[in-house]
Protein backbone atom coordinates (compact mmCIF):
# COMPACT_ATOMS: atom_id res chain seq x y z
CA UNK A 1 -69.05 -72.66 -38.05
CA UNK A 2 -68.31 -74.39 -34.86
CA UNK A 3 -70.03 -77.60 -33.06
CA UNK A 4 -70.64 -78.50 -29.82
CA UNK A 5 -70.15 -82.47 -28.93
CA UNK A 6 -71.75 -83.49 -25.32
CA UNK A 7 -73.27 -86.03 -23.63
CA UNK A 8 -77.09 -84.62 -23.19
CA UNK A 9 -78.32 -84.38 -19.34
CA UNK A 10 -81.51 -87.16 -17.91
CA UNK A 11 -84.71 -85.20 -18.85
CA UNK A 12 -86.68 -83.57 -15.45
CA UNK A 13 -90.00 -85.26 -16.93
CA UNK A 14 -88.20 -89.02 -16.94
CA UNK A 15 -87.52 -91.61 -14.57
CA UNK A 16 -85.64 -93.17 -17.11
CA UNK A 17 -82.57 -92.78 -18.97
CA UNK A 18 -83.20 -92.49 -22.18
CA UNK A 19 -81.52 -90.41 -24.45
CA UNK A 20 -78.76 -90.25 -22.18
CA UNK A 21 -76.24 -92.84 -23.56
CA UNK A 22 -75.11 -91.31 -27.14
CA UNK A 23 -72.89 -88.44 -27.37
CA UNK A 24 -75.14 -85.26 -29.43
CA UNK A 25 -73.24 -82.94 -32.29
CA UNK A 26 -74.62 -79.72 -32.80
CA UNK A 27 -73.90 -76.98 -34.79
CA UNK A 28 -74.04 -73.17 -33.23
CA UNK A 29 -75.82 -71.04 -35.13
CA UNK A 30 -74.19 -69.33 -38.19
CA UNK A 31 -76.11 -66.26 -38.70
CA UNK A 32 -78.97 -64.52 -36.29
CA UNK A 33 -82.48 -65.84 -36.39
CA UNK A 34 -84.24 -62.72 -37.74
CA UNK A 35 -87.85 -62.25 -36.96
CA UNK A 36 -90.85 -62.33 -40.05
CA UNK A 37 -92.53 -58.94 -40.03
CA UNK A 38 -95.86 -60.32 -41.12
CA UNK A 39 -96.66 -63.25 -38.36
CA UNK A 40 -93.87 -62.86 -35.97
CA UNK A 41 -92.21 -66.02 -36.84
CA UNK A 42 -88.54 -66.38 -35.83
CA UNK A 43 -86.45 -67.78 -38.99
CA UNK A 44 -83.19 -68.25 -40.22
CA UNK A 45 -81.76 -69.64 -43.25
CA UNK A 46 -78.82 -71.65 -41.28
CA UNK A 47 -80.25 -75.24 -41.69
CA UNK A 48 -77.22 -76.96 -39.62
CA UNK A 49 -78.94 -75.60 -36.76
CA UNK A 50 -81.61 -78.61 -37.24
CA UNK A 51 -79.56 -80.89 -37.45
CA UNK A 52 -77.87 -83.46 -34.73
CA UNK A 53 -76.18 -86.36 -35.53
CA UNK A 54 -75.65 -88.93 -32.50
CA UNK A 55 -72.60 -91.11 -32.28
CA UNK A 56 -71.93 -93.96 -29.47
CA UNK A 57 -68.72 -92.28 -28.28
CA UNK A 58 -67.08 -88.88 -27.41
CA UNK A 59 -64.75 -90.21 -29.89
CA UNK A 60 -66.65 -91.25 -33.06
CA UNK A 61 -68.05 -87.40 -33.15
CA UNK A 62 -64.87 -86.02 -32.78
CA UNK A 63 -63.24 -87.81 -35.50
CA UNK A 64 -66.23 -86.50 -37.85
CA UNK A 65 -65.59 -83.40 -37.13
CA UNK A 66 -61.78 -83.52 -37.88
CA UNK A 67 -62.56 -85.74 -40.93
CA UNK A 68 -64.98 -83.17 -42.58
CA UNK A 69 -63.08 -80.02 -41.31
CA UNK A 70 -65.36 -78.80 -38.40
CA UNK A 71 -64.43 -76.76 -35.64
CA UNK A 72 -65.51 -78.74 -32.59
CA UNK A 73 -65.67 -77.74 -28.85
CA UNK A 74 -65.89 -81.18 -26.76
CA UNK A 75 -67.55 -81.03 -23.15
CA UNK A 76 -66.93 -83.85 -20.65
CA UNK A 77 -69.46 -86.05 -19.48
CA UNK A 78 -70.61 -85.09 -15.85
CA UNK A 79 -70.65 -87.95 -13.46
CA UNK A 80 -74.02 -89.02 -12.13
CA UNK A 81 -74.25 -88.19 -7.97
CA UNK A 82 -77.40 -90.27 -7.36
CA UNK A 83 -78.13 -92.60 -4.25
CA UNK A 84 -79.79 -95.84 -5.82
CA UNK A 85 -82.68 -96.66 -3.24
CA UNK A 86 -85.79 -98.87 -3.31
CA UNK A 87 -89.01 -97.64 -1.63
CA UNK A 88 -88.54 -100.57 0.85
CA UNK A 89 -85.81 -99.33 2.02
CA UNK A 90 -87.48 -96.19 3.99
CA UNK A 91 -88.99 -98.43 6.09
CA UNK A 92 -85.71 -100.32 6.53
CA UNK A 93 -84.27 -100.79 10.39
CA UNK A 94 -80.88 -100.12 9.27
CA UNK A 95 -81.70 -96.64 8.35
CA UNK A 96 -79.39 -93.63 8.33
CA UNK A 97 -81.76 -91.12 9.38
CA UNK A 98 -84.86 -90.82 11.88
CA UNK A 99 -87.87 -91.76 10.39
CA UNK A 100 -89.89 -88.44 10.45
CA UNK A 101 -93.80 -87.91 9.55
């Protein structure tokens, strides 16, 4: 049973951030989900796939995993490559680019 610690991506559907700051643990899946003959459900009995626990640091989640025994795989937080820009500033005369319409 391993887990995965990372720092979960900005949602497509936000303009905000949140969600973004704690670092996620998640457990991979133990055994295959196995599909229910009568309804088509997909199931497994591997309840550590339902659960995350959320710590403030990369840190804090990898000491509880080497506390409580768990093989861990820890992924780096990308850096955010994002231009901060106000709608005034399109119509700003110090602008980079040509204004095109």
């Amino acid at each position: 049973m391993t887990a995965r610690i990372y720092k979960p991506a900005k949602n497509a559907m936000q303009s905000g951030a949140a969600n973004t700051k704690n670092w996620v643990l998640e457990f991979d899946l133990a055994e295959p989900r196995q599909v229910e003959p009568l309804m088509g459900w997909t199931s497994s009995s591997d309840m550590r796939q339902q659960l995350r626990l959320r710590f403030e640091t990369q840190a804090e989640a990898v000491a509880y995993c080497e506390k409580h025994g768990i093989a861990y795989q820890a992924f780096e937080a990308k850096p955010v490559a994002r231009r901060v820009m106000s709608y005034s500033d399109n119509f700003s005369f110090k602008r980079r680019e040509s204004w095109t319409h």
